[in-house]
Protein backbone atom coordinates (compact mmCIF):
# COMPACT_ATOMS: atom_id res chain seq x y z
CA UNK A 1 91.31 4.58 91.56
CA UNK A 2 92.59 1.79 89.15
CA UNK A 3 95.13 1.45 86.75
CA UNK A 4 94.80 -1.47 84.16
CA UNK A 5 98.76 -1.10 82.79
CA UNK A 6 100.29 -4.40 83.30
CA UNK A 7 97.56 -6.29 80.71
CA UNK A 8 99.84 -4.93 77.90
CA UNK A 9 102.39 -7.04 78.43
CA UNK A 10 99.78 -10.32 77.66
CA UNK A 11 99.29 -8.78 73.99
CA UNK A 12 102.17 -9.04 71.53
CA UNK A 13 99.68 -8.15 68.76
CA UNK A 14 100.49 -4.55 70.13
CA UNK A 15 103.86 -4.05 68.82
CA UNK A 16 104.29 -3.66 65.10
CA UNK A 17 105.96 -6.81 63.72
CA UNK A 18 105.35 -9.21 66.25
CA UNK A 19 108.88 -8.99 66.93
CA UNK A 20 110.09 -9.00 63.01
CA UNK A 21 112.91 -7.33 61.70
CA UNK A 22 111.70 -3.92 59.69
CA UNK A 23 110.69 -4.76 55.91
CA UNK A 24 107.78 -3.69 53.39
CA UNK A 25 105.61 -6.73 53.70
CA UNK A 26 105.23 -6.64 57.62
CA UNK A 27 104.65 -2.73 56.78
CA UNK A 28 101.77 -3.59 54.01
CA UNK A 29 100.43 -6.20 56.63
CA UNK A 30 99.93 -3.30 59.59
CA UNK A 31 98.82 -0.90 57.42
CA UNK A 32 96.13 -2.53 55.65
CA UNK A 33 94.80 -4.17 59.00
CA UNK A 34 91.43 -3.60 59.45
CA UNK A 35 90.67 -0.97 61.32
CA UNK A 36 88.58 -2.83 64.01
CA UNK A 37 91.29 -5.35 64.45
CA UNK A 38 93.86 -2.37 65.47
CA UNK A 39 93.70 -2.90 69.34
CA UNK A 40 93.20 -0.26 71.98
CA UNK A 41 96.16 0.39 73.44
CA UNK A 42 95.77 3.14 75.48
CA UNK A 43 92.72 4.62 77.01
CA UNK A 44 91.67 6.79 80.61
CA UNK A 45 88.17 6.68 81.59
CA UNK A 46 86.17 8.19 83.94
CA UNK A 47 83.09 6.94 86.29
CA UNK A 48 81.55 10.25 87.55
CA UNK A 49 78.98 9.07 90.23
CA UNK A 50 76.43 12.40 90.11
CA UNK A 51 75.26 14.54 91.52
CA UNK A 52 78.96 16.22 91.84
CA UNK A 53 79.90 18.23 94.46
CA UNK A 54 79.47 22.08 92.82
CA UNK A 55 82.80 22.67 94.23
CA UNK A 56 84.61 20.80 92.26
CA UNK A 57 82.56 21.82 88.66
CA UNK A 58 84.44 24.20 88.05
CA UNK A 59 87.71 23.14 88.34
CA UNK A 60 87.30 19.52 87.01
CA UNK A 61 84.34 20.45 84.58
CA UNK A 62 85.92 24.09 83.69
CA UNK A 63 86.87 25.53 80.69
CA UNK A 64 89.02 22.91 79.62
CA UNK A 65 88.57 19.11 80.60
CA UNK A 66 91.64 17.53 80.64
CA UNK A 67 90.78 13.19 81.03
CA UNK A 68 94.04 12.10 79.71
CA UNK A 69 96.17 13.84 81.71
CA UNK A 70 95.07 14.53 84.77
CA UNK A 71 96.47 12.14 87.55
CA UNK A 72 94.66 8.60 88.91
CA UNK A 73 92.60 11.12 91.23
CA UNK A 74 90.38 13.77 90.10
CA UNK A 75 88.12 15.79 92.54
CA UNK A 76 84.65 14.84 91.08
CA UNK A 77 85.40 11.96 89.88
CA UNK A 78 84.70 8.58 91.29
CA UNK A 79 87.01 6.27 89.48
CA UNK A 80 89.81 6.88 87.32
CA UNK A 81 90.75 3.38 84.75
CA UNK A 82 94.13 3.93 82.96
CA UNK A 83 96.14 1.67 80.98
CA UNK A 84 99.45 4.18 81.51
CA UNK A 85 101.71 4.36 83.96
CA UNK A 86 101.75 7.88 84.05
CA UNK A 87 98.59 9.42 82.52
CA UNK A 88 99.06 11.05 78.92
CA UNK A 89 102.20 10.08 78.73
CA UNK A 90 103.68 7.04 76.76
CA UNK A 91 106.48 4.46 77.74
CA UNK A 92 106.62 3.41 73.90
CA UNK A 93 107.14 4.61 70.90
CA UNK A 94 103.81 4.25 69.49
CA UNK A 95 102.20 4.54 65.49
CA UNK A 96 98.47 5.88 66.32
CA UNK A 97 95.56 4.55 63.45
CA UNK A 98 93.38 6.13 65.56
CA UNK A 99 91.07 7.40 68.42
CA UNK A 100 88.12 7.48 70.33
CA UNK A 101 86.18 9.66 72.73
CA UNK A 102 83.28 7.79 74.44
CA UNK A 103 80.62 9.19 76.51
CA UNK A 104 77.75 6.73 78.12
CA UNK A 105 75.03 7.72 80.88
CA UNK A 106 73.33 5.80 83.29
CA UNK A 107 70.86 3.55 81.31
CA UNK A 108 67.53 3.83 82.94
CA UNK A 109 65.87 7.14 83.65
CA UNK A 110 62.97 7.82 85.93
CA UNK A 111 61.76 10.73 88.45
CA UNK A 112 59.52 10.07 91.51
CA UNK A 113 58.07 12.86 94.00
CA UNK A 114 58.93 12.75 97.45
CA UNK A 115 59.51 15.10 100.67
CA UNK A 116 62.78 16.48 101.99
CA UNK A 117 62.74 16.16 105.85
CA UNK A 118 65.80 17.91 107.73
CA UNK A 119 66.82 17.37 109.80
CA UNK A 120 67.47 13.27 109.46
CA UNK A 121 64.76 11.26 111.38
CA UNK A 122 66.22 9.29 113.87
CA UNK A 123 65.21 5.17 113.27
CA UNK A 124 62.31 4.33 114.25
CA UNK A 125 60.92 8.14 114.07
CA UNK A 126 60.05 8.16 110.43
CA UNK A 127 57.45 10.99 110.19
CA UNK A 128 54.42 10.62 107.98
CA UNK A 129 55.64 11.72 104.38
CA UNK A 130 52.46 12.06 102.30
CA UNK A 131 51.65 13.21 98.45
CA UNK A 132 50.84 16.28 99.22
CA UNK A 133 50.45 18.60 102.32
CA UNK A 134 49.39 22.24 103.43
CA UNK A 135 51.42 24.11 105.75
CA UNK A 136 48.87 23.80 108.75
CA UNK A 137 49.49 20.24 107.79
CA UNK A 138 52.90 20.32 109.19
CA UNK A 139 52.10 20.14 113.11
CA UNK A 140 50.22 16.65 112.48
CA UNK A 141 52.61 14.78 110.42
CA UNK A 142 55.12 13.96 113.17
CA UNK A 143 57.76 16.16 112.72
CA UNK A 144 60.06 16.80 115.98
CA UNK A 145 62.76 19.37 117.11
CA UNK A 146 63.01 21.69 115.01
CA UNK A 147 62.35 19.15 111.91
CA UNK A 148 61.21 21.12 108.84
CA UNK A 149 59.62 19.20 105.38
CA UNK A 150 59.67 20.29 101.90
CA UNK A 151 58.17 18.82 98.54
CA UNK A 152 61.09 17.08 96.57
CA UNK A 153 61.84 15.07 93.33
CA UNK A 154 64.07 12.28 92.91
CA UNK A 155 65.71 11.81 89.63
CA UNK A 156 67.79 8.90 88.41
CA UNK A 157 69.55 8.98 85.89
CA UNK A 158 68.12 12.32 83.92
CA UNK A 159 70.62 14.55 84.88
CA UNK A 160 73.68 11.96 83.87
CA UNK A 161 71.87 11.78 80.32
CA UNK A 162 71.57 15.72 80.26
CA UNK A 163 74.85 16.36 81.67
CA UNK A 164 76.76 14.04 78.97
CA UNK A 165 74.42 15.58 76.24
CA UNK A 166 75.36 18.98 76.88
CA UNK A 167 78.84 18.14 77.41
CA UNK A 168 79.36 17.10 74.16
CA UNK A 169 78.03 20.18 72.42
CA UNK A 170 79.45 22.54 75.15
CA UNK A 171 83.40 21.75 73.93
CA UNK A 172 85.43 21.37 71.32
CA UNK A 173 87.82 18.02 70.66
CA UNK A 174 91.22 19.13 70.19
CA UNK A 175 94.59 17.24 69.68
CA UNK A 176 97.39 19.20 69.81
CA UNK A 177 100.58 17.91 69.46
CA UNK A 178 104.13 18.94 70.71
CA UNK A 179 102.35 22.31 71.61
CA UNK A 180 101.50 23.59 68.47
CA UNK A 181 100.44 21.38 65.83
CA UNK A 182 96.63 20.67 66.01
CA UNK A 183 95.90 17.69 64.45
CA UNK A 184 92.03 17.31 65.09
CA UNK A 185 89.77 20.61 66.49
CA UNK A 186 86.26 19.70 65.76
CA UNK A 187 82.72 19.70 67.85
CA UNK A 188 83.30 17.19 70.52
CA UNK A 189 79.43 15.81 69.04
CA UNK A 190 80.72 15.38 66.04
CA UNK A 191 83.84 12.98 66.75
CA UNK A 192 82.59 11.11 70.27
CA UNK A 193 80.44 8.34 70.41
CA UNK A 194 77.97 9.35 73.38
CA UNK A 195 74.77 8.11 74.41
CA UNK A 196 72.87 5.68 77.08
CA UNK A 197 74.21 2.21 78.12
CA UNK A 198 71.31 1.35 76.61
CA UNK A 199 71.94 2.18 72.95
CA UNK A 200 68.35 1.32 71.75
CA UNK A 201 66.91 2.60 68.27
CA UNK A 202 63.70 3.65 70.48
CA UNK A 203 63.03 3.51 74.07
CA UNK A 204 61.68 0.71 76.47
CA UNK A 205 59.70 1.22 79.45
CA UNK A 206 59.58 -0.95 82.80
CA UNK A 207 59.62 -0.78 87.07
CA UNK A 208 62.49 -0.93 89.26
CA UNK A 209 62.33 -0.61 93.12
CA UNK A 210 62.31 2.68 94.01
CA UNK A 211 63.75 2.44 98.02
CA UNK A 212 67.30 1.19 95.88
CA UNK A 213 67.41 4.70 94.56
CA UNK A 214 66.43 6.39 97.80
CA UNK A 215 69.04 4.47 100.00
CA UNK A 216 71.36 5.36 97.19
CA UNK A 217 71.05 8.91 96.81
CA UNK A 218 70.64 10.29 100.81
CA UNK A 219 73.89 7.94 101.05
CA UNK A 220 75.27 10.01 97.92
CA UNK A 221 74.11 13.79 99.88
CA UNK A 222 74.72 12.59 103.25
CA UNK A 223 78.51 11.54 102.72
CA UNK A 224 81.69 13.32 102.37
CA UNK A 225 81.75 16.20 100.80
CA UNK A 226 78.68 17.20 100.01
CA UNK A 227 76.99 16.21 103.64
CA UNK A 228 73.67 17.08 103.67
CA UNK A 229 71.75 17.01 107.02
CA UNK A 230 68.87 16.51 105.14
CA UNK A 231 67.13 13.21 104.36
CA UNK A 232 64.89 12.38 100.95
CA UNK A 233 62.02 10.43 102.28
CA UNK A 234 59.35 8.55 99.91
CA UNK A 235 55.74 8.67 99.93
CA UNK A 236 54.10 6.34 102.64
CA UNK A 237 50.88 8.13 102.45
CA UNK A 238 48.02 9.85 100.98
CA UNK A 239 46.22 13.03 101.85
CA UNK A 240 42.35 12.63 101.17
CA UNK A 241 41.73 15.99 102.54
CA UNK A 242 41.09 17.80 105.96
CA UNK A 243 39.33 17.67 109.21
CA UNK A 244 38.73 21.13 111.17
CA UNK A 245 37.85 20.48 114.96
CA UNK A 246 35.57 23.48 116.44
CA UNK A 247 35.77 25.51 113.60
CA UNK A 248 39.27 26.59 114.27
CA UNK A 249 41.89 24.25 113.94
CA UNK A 250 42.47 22.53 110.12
CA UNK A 251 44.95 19.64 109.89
CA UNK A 252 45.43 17.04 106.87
CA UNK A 253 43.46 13.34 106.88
CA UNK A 254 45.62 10.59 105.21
CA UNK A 255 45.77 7.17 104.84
CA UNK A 256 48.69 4.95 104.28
CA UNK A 257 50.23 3.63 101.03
CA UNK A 258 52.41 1.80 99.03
CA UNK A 259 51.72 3.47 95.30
CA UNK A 260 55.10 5.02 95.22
CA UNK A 261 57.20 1.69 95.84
CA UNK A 262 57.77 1.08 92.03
CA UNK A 263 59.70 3.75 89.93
CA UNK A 264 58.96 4.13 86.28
CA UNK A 265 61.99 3.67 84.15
CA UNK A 266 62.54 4.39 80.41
CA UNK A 267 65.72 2.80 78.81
CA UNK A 268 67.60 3.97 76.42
CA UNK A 269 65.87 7.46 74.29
CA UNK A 270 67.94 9.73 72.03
CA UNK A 271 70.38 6.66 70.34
CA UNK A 272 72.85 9.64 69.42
CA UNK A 273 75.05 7.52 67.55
CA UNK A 274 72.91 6.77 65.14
CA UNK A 275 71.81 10.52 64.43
CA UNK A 276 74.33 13.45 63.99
CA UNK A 277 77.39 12.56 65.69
CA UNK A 278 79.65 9.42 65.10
CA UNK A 279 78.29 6.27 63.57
CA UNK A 280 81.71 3.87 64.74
CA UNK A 281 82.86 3.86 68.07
CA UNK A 282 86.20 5.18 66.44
CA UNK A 283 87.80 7.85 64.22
CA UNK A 284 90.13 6.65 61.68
CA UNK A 285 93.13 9.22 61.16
CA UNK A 286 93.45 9.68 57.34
CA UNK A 287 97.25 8.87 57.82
CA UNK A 288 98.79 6.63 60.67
CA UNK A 289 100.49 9.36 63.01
CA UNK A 290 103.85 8.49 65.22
CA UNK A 291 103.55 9.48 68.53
CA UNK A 292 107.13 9.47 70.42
CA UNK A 293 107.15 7.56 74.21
CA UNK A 294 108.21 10.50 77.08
CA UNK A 295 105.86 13.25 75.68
CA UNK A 296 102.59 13.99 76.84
CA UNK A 297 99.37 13.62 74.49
CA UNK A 298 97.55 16.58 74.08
CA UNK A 299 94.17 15.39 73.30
CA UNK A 300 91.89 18.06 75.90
CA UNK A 301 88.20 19.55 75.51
CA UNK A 302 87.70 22.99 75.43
CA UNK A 303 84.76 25.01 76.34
CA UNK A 304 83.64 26.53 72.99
CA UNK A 305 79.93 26.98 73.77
CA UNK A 306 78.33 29.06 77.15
CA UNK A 307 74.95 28.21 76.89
CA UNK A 308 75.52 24.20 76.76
CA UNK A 309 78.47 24.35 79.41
CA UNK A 310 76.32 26.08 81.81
CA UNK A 311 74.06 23.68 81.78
CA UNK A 312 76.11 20.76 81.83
CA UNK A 313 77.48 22.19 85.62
CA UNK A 314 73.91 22.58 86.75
CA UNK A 315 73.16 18.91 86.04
CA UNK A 316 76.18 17.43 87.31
CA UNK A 317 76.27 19.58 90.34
CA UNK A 318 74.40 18.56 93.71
CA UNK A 319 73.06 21.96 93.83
CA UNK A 320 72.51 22.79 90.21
CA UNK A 321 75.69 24.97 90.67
CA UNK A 322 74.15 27.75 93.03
CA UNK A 323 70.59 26.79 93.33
CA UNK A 324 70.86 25.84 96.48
CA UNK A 325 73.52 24.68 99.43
CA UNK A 326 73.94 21.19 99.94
CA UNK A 327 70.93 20.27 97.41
CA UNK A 328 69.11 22.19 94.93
CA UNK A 329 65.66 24.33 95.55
CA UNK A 330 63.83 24.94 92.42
CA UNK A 331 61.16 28.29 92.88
CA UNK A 332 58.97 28.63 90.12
CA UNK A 333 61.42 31.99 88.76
CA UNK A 334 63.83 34.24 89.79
CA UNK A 335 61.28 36.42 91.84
CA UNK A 336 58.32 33.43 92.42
CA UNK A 337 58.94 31.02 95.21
CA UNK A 338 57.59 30.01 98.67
CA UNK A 339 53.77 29.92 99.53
CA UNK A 340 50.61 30.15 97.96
CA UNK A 341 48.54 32.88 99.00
CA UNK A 342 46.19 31.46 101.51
CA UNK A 343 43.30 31.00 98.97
CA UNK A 344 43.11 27.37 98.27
CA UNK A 345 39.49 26.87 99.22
CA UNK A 346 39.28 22.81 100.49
CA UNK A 347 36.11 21.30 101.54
CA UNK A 348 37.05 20.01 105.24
CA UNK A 349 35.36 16.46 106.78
CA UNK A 350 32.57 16.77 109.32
CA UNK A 351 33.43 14.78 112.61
CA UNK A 352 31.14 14.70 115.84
CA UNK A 353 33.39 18.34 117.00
CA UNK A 354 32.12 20.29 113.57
CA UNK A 355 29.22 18.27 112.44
CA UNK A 356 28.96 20.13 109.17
CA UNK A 357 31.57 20.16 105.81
CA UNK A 358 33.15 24.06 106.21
CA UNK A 359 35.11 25.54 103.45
CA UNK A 360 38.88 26.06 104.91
CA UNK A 361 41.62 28.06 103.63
CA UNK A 362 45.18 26.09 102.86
CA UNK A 363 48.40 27.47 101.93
CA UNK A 364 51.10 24.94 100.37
CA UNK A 365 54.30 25.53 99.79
CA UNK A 366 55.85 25.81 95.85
CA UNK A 367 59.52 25.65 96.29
CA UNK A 368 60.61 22.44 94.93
CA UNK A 369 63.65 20.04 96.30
CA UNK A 370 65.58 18.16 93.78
CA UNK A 371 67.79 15.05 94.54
CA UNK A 372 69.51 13.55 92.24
CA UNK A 373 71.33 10.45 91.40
CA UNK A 374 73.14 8.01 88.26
CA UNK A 375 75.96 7.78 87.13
CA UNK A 376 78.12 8.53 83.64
CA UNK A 377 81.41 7.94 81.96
CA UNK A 378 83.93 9.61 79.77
CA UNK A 379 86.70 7.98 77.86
CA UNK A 380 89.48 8.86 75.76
CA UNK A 381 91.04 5.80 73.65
CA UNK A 382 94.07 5.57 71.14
CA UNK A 383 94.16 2.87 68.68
CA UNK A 384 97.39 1.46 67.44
CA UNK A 385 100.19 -0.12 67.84
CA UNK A 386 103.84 -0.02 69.64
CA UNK A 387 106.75 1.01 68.20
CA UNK A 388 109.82 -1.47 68.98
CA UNK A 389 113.69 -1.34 68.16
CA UNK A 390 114.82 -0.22 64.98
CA UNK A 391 111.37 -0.09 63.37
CA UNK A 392 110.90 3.68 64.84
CA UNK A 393 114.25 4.63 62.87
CA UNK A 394 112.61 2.41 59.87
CA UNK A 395 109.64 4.12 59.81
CA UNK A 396 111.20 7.89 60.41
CA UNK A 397 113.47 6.96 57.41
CA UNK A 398 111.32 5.38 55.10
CA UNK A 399 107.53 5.86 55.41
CA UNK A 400 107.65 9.44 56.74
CA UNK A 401 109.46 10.61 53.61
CA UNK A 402 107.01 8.86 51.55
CA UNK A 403 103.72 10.22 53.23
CA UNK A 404 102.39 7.26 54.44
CA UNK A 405 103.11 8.02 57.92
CA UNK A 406 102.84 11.16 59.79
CA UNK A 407 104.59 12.96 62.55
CA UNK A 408 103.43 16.16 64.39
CA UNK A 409 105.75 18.32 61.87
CA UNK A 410 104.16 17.00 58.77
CA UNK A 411 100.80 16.49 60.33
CA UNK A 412 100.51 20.07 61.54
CA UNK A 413 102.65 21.40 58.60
């Protein structure tokens, strides 16, 4: 965790004045200041590296998500950037113009099948991991001790996308200040600025190398906390169909291949920005606010929306939030899972043991593993300025009274 503080001090455009005495033209100059030239001068962000371990969901991803003041370490979340000292809390006296709540996912998007092998494969002893396999396949692919395989998916970067999507229109945005006064309460859609690091008008297509992903993700299921015994393994074969020896035994015929090596990617997609939620990566308050240094700033979400939050915990979690222990299996439904009945009719090779083609009976297995991977962040950022010496008392005395600046009293009044 990281805490970016100290670049304050290299910025004296922060403080109102520039170090001026208090008079109407310096006021006239800061308040007519362009709104993109007001700097950032406090912000928290969060890097959540998914899939999340599902036992932290609920009480980082809950019923209220709390980014600017929880501390520099948040179960769940990978890396915590703050420009405070102490999160949510100001050392300044500080005239807000306004704020932001940003939301970005992983940039590329892709899914490629796979098999889930556990227990891990020693080196050396990969076992064959083809596109497809029956379950009287399993004895010939080179499993050992006990080793079980299942048919998995790898996605990257799809459930980051889904996760922030659904995050956004599973809470509301709320600012409440000194407790009681709630200065903004609106659809957290409606006031972030959310979308893919990509931010393209329409989406772009290309290859990356899909063994990056792989690496990444068993290291992402294998480590601390989640620790999965379990290894994803890609596709280093094909199955071309069966060979029966003596009219008994039935196992799979394959032959090697590097088809899988390449993921398909798509960049970019739904550009929400430029559809129903914010067009600026900002809000401008209708009225500068004053926020006083030494107590906290109650900007939160809150869960306002079941169906959306429910779904945003299945995507972030590792297991889809229950589906599942250290990794999520998918069945077809809630009563539909596990093997075919053995009706698959497959037209099995000749060799010089069964000289003719036989019709064989195969079984495969639906359950489905899913691995996932990517990553997404969350920001909340206050524009403004500081508040130094006697310009608080200036501006409690003089533009308060005249409604050009607000406090919580007259803002939630």
């Amino acid at each position: 965790m990281k805490s970016s503080s100290m670049h304050k001090l290299e910025n004296p455009s922060r403080m109102v004045g520039l170090g001026a005495a208090p008079s109407d033209n310096v006021v006239n100059s800061v308040l007519t200041c362009g709104f993109t030239q007001v700097p950032v001068i406090e912000y928290v962000t969060w890097t959540i590296d998914l899939p999340v371990a599902d036992g932290f969901i609920d009480g980082t991803f809950g019923d209220e998500i709390d980014v600017l003041q929880n501390p520099k370490a948040v179960p769940g979340v990978q890396d915590v950037d703050s420009s405070f000292v102490i999160n949510g809390i100001l050392q300044v006296d500080m005239l807000v113009i306004g704020f932001g709540v940003h939301g970005f996912a992983e940039p590329q998007q892709g899914s490629q099948i796979g098999n889930y092998i556990n227990f891990q494969p020693a080196s050396g002893a990969i076992p064959n991991s083809p596109d497809s396999f029956a379950t009287d396949d399993l004895t010939g692919l080179g499993l050992s001790g006990g080793q079980t395989m299942t048919p998995a998916t790898l996605e990257w970067g799809v459930c980051a996308q889904n996760a922030l999507w659904h995050l956004m229109n599973a809470y509301q945005f709320q600012w409440i200040m000194q407790q009681r006064y709630l200065l903004i309460n609106e659809l957290a859609a409606d006031v972030s600025y959310f979308g893919s690091y990509a931010e393209a008008v329409a989406a772009g297509s290309s290859q990356q190398a899909f063994q990056r992903y792989v690496d990444r993700v068993n290291a992402k299921y294998q480590g601390a906390p989640i620790g999965d015994t379990g290894t994803f393994l890609p596709i280093n074969s094909q199955r071309i169909g069966s060979v029966t020896t003596g009219g008994a035994t039935s196992t799979g015929v394959y032959h090697p291949t590097r088809a899988y090596d390449l993921l398909d990617v798509t960049y970019g997609g739904l550009r929400t920005q430029g559809m129903t939620g914010m067009l600026q990566p900002f809000r401008k308050l209708f009225k500068p606010v004053l926020l006083e240094r030494g107590i906290p700033i109650g900007m939160v979400l809150k869960a306002q929306d079941e169906y959306h939050q429910n779904l945003m915990k299945q995507y972030l979690s590792n297991n889809d939030h229950g589906f599942g222990t250290t990794h999520t299996v998918m069945p077809i439904g809630p009563a539909t899972d596990g093997l075919t009945a053995v009706t698959i009719a497959e037209l099995s090779f000749a060799d010089t043991a069964e000289p003719t083609t036989i019709v064989v009976e195969k079984a495969v297995e639906t359950d489905r593993v899913l691995m996932k991977g990517g990553a997404l962040q969350l920001a909340i950022l206050i524009k403004g300025f500081e508040i130094w010496g006697p310009w608080k008392q200036y501006i409690l005395n003089h533009l308060v009274p005249a409604g050009v600046v607000g406090t919580a009293q007259s803002a939630g009044g």
